[in-house]
Protein backbone atom coordinates (compact mmCIF):
# COMPACT_ATOMS: atom_id res chain seq x y z
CA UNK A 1 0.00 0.00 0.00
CA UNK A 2 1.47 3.46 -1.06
CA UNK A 3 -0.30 6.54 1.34
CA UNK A 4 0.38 10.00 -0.44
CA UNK A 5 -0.30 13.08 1.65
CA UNK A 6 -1.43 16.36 -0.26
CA UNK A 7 0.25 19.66 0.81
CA UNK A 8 -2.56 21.79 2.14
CA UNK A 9 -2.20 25.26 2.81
CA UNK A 10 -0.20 24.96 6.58
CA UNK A 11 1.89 21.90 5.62
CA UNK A 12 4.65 23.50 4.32
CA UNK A 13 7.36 25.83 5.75
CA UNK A 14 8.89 28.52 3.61
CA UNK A 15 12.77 28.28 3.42
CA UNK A 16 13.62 31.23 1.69
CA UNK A 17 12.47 34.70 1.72
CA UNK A 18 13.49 36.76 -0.55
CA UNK A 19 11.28 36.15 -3.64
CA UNK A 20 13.73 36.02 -6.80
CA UNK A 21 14.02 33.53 -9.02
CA UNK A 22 14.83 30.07 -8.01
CA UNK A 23 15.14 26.57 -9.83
CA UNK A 24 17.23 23.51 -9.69
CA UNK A 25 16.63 22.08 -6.32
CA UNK A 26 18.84 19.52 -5.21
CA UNK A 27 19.37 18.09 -1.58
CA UNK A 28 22.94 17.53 -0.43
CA UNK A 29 22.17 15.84 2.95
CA UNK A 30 19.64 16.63 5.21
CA UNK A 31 20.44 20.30 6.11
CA UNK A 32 21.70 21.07 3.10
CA UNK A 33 20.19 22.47 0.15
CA UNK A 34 21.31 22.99 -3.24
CA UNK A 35 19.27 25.16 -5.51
CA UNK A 36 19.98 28.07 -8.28
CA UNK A 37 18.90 31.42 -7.73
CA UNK A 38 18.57 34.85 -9.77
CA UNK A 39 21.33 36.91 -8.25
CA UNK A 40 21.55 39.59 -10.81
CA UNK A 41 19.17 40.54 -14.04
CA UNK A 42 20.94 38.16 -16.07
CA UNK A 43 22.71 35.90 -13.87
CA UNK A 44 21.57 32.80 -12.57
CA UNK A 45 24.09 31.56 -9.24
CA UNK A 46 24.11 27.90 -7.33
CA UNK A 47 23.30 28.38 -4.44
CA UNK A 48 24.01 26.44 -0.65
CA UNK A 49 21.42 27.28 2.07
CA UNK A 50 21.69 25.75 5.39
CA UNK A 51 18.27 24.29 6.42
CA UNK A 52 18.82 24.71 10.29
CA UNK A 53 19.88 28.33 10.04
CA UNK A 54 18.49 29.49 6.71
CA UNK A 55 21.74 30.96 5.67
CA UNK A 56 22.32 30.49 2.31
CA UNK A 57 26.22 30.96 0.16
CA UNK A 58 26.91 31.00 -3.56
CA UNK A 59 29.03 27.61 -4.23
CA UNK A 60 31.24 29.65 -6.31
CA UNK A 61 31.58 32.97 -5.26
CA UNK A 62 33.96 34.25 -7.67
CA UNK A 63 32.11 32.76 -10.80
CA UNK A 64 30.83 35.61 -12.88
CA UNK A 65 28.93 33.29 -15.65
CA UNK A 66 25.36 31.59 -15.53
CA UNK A 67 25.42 28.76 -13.75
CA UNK A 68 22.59 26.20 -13.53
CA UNK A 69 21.36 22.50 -13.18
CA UNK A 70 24.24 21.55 -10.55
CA UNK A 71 24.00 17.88 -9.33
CA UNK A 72 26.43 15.80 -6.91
CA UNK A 73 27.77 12.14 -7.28
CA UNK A 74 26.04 9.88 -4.15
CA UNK A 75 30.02 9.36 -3.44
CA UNK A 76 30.23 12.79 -2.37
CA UNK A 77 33.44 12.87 -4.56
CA UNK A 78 32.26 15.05 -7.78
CA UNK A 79 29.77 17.28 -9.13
CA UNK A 80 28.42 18.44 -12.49
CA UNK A 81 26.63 21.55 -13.29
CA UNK A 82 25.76 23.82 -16.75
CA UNK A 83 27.65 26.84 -17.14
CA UNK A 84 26.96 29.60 -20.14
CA UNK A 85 30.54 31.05 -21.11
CA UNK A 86 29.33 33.37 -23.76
CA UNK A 87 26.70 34.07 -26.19
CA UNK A 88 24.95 30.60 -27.71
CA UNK A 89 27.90 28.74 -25.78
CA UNK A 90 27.51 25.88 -23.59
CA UNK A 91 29.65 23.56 -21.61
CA UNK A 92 28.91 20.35 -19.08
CA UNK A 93 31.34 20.84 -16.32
CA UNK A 94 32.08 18.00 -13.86
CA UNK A 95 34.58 18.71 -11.06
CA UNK A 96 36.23 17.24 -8.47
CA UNK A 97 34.70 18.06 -5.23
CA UNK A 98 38.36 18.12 -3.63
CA UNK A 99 41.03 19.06 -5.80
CA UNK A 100 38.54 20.90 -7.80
CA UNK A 101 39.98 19.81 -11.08
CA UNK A 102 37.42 20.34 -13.49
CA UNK A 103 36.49 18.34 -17.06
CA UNK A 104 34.25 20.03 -19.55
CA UNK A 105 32.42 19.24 -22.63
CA UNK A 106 31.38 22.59 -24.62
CA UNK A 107 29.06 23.13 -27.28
CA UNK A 108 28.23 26.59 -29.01
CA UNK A 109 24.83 27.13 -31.33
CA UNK A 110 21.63 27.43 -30.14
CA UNK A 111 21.35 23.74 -28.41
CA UNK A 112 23.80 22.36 -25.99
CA UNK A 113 23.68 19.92 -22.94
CA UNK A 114 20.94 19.85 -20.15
CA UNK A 115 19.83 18.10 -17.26
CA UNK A 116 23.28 16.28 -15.71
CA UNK A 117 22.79 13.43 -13.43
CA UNK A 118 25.38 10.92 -11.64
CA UNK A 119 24.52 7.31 -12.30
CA UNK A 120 24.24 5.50 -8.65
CA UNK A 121 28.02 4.14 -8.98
CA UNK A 122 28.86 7.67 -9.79
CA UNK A 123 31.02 6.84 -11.95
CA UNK A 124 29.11 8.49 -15.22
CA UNK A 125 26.95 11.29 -16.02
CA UNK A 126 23.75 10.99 -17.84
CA UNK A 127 22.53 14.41 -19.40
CA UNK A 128 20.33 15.27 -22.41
CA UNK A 129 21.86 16.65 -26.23
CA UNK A 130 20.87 17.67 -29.40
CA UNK A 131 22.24 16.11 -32.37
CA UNK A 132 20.30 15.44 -36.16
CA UNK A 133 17.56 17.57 -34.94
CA UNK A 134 16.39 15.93 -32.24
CA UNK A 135 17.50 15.78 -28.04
CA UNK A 136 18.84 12.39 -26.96
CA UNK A 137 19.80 11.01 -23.46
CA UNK A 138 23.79 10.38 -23.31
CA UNK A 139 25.85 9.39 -20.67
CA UNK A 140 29.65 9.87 -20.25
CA UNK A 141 33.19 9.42 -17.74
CA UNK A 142 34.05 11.97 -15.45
CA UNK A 143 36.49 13.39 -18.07
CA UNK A 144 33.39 13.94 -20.79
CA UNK A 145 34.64 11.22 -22.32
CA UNK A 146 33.48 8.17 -23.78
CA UNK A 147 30.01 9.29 -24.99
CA UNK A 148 27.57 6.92 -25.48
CA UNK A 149 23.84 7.45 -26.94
CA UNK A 150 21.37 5.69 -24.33
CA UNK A 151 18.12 7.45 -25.59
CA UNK A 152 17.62 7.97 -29.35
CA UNK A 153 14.01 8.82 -30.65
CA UNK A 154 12.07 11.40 -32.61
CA UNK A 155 11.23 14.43 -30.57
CA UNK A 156 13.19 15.64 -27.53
CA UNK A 157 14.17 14.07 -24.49
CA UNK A 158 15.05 15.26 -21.68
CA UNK A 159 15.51 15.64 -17.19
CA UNK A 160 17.12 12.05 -16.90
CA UNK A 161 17.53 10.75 -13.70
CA UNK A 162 18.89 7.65 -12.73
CA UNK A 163 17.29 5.18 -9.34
CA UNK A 164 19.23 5.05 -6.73
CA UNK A 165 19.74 1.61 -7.33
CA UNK A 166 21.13 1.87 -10.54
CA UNK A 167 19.06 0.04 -12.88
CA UNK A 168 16.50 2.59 -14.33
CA UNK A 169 16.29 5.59 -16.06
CA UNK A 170 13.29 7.89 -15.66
CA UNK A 171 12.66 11.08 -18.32
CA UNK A 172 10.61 12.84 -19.94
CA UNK A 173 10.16 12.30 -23.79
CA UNK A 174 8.22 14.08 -26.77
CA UNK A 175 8.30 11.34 -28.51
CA UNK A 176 4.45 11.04 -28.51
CA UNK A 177 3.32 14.30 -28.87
CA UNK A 178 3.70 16.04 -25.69
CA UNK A 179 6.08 15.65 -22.91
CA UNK A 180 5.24 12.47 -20.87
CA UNK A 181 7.35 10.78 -18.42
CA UNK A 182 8.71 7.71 -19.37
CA UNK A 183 11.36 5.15 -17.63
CA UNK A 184 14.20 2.34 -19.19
CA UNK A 185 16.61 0.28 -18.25
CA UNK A 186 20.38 2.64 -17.41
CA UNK A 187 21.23 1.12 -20.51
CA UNK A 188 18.49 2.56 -22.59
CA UNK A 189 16.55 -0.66 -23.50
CA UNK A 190 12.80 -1.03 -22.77
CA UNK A 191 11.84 1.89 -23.07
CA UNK A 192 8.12 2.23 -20.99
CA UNK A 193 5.62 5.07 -21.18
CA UNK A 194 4.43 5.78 -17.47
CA UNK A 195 2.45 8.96 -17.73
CA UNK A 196 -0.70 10.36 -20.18
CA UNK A 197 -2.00 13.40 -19.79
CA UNK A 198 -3.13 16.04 -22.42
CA UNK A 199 -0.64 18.28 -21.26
CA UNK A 200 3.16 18.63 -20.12
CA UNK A 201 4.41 16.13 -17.55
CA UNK A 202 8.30 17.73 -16.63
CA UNK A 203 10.90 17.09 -14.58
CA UNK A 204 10.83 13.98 -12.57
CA UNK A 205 12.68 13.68 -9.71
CA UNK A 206 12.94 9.97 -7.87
CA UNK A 207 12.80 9.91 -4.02
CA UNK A 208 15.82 8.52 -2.29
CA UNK A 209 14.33 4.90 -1.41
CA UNK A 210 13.72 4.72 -5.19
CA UNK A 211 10.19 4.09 -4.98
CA UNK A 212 8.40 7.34 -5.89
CA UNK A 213 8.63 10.05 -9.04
CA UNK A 214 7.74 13.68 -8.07
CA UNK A 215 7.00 15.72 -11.55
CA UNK A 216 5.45 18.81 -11.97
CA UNK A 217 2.64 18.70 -14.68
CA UNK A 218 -0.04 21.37 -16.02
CA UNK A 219 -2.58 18.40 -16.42
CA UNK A 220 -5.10 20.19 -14.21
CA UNK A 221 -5.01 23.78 -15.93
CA UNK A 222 -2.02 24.96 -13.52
CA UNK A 223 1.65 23.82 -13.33
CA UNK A 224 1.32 21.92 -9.88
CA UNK A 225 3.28 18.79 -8.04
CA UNK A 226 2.18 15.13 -8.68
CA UNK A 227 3.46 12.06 -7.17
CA UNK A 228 3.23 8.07 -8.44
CA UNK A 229 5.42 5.15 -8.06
CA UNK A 230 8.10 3.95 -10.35
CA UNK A 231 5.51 2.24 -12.83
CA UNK A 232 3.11 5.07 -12.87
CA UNK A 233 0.57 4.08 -10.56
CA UNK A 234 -0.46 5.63 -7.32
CA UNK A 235 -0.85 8.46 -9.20
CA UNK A 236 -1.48 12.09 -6.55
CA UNK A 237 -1.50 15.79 -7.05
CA UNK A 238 0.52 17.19 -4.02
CA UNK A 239 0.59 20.71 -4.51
CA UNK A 240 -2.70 23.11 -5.02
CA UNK A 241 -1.76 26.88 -5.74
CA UNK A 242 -3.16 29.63 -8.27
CA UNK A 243 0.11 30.09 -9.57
CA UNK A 244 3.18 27.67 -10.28
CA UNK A 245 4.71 25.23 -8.33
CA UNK A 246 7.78 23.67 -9.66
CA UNK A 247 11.34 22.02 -9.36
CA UNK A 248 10.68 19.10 -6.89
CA UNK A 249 13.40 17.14 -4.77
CA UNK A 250 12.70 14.79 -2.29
CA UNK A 251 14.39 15.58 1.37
CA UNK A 252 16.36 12.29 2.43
CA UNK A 253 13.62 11.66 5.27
CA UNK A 254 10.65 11.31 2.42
CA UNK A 255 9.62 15.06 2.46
CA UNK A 256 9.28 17.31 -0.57
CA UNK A 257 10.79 20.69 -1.42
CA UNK A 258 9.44 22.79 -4.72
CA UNK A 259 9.91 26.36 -5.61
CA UNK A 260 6.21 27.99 -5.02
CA UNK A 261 5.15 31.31 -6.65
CA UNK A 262 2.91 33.73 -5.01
CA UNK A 263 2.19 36.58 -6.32
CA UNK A 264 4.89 36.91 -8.58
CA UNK A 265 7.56 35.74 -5.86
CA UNK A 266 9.72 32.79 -5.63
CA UNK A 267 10.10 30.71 -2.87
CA UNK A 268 11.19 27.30 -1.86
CA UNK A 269 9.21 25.13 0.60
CA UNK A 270 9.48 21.81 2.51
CA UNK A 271 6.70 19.74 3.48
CA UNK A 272 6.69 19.82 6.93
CA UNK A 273 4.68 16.30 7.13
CA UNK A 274 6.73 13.24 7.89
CA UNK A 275 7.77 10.52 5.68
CA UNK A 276 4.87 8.95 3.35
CA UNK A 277 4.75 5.06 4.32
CA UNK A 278 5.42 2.92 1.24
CA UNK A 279 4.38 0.04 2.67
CA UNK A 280 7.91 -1.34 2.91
């Protein structure tokens, strides 16, 4: 049995304040938040806040280019994050979390990579790129190196995120229209549809047990929160707001964080119920 909880008004706790731009949510550990925020009119920063005391830093201070989509290998030992260095130009970066050695993979035109993601082993990243005219899932080393094509089909592809424990693949695909959610195996094979909707089902993210997808979706009128398991089922709206709700990540105790608008502000908030039971 799978018990989903919706987030009523009062079961949430704002953790920032401030109201600009936020996206790219991405838990650490449990007091630690990762997320990118709108420092400037046309610069996006990754951000660190501090759950307990709400403080938040910029994880490169220095860096004076956009900077967006960052992600962290479950070995704690790299990370990978976007990074525009110029006009129409691109490039993956994965550094070392230590040494801070850094590997890159640049692309200039219009397209260029999106949505990084360690594979459980960390030893690759999986990320989304445009070649013949249409976005495919890749994966590569930690020196953007050997690239391999996991997802090739009409349409684009994209958000790719791999189970924690390493077997599946879950993203979301135009391949049918509009963008649905679909999983495979981390190789790319059997390829399975999990969503339908008349509208846009976006950005899964998969809870830490590996059990549950969190997406946003505009199937109700309104981008809002949904959950379901891994095959699609157990299918809940979590979030109910006038405007947008977006960006999910799952806390490492169950809970779920999303950037909220109201009235034209931007804030992130965290269930403040306690881990749903998945019947394990």
């Amino acid at each position: 049995m799978i018990v989903l909880m919706l987030a009523t008004p009062g079961s949430s706790e704002k953790l920032t304040h401030n109201g600009r731009g936020k996206r790219d949510l991405v838990f650490l550990d449990a007091k630690t938040l990762v997320f990118v925020e709108q420092v400037g009119p046309r610069q996006l920063a990754i951000m660190k806040l501090n759950i307990d005391t709400g403080v938040s830093k910029r994880l490169h201070p220095d860096m004076r280019n956009n900077e967006f989509e960052p992600c962290f290998a479950p070995d704690g030992k790299h990370y990978a994050f976007l990074q525009n260095v110029g006009n129409l130009n691109l490039r993956l970066v994965i550094r070392n979390a230590v040494t801070k050695a850094e590997f890159e993979f640049r692309q200039g035109g219009f397209s260029g990579m999106r949505s990084p993601f360690f594979t459980a082993d960390s030893k690759r990243v999986i990320y989304a790129y445009p070649e013949d005219g249409r976005q495919h899932i890749w994966s590569c080393d930690l020196q953007c190196r050997e690239r391999v094509k996991l997802i090739d089909s009409s349409g684009s592809n994209n958000w790719p995120r791999a189970t924690p424990n390493g077997k599946t693949i879950v993203f979301g695909s135009t391949r049918d229209g509009n963008f649905e959610l679909y999983r495979a195996s981390i190789d790319g094979s059997d390829v399975r549809r999990l969503t339908d909707s008349p509208r846009q089902d976006i950005r899964p993210a998969v809870s830490k047990d590996g059990a549950r997808i969190a997406f946003t979706s505009n199937r109700d009128g309104n981008y809002e929160l949904y959950v379901m398991d891994l095959v699609g089922r157990a299918l809940e709206r979590i979030t109910s707001n006038p405007e947008r709700d977006d960006f999910p990540a799952w806390h490492p105790d169950g809970r779920l964080a999303w950037v909220a608008e109201e009235s034209g502000r931007f804030d992130i908030h965290l269930e403040t119920v306690k881990d749903r039971d998945t019947g394990k």
